[in-house]
N, C-alpha and C. Protein backbone atom coordinates (compact mmCIF):
# COMPACT_ATOMS: atom_id res chain seq x y z
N UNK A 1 92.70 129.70 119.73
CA UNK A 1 92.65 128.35 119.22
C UNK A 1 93.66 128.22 118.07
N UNK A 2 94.34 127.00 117.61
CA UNK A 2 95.46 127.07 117.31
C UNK A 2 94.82 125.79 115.94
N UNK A 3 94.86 126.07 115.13
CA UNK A 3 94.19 125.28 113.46
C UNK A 3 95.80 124.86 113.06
N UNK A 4 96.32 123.16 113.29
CA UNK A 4 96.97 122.81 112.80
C UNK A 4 97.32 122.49 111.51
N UNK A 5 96.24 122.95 110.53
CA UNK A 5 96.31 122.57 108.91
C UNK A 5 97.04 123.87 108.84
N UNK A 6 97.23 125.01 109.19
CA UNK A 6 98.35 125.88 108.97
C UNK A 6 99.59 126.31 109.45
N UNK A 7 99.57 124.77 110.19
CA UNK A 7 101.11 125.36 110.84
C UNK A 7 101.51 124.53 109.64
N UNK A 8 101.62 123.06 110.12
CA UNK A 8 102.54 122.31 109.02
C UNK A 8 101.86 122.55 107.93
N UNK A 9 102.45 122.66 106.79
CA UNK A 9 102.17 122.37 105.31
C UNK A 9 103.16 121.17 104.68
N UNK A 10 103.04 120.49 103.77
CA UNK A 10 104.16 119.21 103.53
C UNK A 10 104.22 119.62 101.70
N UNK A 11 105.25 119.47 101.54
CA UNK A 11 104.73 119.14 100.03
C UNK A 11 104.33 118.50 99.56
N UNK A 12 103.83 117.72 97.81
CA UNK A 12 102.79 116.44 97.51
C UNK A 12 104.31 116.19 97.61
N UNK A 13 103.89 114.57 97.67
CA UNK A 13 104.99 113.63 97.97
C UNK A 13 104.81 113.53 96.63
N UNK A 14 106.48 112.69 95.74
CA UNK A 14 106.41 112.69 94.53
C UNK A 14 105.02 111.44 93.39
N UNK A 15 104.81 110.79 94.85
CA UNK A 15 103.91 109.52 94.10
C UNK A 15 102.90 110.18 93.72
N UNK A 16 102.10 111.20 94.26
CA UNK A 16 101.15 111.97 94.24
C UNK A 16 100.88 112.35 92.81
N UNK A 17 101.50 112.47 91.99
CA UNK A 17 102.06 112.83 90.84
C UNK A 17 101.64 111.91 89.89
N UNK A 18 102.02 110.96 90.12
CA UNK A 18 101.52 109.53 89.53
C UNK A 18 100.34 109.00 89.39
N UNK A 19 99.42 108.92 88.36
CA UNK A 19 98.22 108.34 88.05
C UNK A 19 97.60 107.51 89.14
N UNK A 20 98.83 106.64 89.56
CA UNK A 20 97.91 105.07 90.18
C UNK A 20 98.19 105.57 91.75
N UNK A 21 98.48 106.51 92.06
CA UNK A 21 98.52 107.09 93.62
C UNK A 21 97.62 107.44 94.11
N UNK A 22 96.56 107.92 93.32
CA UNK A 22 95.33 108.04 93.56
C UNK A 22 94.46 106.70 94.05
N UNK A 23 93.38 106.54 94.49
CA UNK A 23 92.88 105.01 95.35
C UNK A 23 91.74 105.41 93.41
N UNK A 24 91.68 104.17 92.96
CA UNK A 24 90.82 103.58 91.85
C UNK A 24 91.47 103.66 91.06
N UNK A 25 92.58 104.29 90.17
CA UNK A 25 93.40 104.21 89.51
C UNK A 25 94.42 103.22 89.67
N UNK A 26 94.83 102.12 88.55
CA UNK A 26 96.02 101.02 88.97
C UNK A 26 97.01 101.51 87.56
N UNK A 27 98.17 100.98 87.97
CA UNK A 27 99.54 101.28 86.95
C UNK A 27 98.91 100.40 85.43
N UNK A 28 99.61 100.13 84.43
CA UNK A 28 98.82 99.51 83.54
C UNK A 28 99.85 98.05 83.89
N UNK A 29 99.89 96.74 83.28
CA UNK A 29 100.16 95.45 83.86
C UNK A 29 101.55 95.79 82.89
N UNK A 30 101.65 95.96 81.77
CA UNK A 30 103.13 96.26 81.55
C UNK A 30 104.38 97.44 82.44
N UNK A 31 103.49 98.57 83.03
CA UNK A 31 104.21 98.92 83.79
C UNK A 31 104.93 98.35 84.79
N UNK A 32 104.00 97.60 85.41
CA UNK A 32 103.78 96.89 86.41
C UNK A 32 105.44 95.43 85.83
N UNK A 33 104.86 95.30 85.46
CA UNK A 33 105.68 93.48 84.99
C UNK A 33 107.15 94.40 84.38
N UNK A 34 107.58 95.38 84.08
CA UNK A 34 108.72 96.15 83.63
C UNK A 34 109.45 96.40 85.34
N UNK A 35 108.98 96.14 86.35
CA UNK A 35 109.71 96.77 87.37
C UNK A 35 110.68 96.05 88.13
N UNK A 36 111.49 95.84 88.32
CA UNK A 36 112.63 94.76 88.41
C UNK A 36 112.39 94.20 89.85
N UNK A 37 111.79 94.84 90.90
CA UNK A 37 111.21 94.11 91.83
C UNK A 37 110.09 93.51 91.56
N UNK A 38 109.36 93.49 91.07
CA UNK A 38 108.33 92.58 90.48
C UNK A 38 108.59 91.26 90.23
N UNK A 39 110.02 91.28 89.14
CA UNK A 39 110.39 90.11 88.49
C UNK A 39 111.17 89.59 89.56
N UNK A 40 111.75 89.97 90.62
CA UNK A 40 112.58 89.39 91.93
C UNK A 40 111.58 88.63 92.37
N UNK A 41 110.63 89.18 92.85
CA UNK A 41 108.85 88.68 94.05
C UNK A 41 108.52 87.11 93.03
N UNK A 42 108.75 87.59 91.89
CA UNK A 42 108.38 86.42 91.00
C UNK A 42 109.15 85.26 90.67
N UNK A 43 110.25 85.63 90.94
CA UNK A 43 111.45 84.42 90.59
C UNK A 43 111.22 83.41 92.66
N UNK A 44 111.50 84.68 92.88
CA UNK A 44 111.13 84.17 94.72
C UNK A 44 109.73 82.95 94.61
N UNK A 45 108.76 83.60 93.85
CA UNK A 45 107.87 82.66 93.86
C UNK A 45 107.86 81.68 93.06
N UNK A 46 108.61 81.34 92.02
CA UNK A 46 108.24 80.76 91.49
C UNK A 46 107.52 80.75 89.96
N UNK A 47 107.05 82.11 89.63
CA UNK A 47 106.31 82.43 88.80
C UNK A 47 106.82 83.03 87.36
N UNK A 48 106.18 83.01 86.31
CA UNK A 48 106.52 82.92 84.96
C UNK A 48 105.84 83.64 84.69
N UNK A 49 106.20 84.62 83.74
CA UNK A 49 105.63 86.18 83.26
C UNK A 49 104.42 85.08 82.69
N UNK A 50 104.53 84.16 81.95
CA UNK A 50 103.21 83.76 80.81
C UNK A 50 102.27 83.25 82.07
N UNK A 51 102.72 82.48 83.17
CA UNK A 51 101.60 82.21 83.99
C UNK A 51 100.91 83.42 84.56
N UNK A 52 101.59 84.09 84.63
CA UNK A 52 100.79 85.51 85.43
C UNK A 52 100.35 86.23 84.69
N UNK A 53 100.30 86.32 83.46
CA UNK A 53 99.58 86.59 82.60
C UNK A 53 97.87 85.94 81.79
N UNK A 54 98.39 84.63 82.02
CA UNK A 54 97.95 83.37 81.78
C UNK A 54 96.06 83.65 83.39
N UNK A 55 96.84 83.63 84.19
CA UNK A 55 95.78 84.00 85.33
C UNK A 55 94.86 84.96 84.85
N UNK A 56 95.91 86.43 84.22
CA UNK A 56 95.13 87.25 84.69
C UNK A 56 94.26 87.36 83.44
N UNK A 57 94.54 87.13 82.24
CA UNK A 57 93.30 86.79 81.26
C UNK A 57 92.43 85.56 81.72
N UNK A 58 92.67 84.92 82.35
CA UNK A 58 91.16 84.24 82.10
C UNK A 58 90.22 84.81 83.88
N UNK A 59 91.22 85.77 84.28
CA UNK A 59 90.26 86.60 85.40
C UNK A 59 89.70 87.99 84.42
N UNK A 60 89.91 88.14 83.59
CA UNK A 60 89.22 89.11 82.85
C UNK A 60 88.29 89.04 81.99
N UNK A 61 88.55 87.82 81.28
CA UNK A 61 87.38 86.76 80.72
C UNK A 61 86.18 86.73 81.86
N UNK A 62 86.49 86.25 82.90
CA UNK A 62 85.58 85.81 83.82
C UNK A 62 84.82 86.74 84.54
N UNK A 63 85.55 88.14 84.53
CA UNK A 63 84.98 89.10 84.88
C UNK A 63 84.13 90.19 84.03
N UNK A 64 84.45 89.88 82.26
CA UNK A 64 83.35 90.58 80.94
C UNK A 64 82.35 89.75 81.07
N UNK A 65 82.50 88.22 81.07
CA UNK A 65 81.29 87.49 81.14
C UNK A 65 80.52 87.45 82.22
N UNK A 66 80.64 88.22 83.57
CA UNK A 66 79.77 88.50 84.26
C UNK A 66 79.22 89.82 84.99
N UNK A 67 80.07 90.73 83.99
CA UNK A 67 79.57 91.86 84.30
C UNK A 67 78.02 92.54 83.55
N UNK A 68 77.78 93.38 84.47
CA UNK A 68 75.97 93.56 84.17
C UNK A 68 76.64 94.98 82.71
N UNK A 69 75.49 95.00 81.84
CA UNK A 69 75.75 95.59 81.00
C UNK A 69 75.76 97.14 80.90
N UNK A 70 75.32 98.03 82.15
CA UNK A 70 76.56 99.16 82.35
C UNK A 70 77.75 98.98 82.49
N UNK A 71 78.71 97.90 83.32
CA UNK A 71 80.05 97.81 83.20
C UNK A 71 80.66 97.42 82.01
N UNK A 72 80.41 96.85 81.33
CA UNK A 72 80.41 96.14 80.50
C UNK A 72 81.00 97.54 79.02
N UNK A 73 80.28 98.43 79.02
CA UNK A 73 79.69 99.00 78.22
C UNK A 73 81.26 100.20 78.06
């Protein structure tokens, strides 16, 4: 019988490496808004660093004021 986890081996790919490569971990929003495709996706759309900012505080607002008080905490 022939166990393919030891033929190939791969190396970690370099993202692997990276905090937010992991699934529950995200980049922090300045990383994020520093990446020059970001600001392309955003001009494409239409969008303004203060509006997208603007969103995402009052989705964080909206999300302390209804979180149960283990999350919260």
């Amino acid at each position: 019988m022939v166990h393919f986890r030891n033929i190939v081996t791969r190396p970690p790919c370099a993202a692997s490496r990276d905090p937010w490569a992991r699934a529950g971990i995200e980049p922090r929003l300045e990383d994020v808004l520093a990446d020059p495709l970001v600001h392309q996706i955003m001009r494409y759309d239409q969008v303004t660093e203060s509006a997208l900012r603007s969103v995402i505080g009052r989705a964080q607002a909206r999300l302390r004021s209804t979180a149960c008080c283990r999350c919260a905490a």
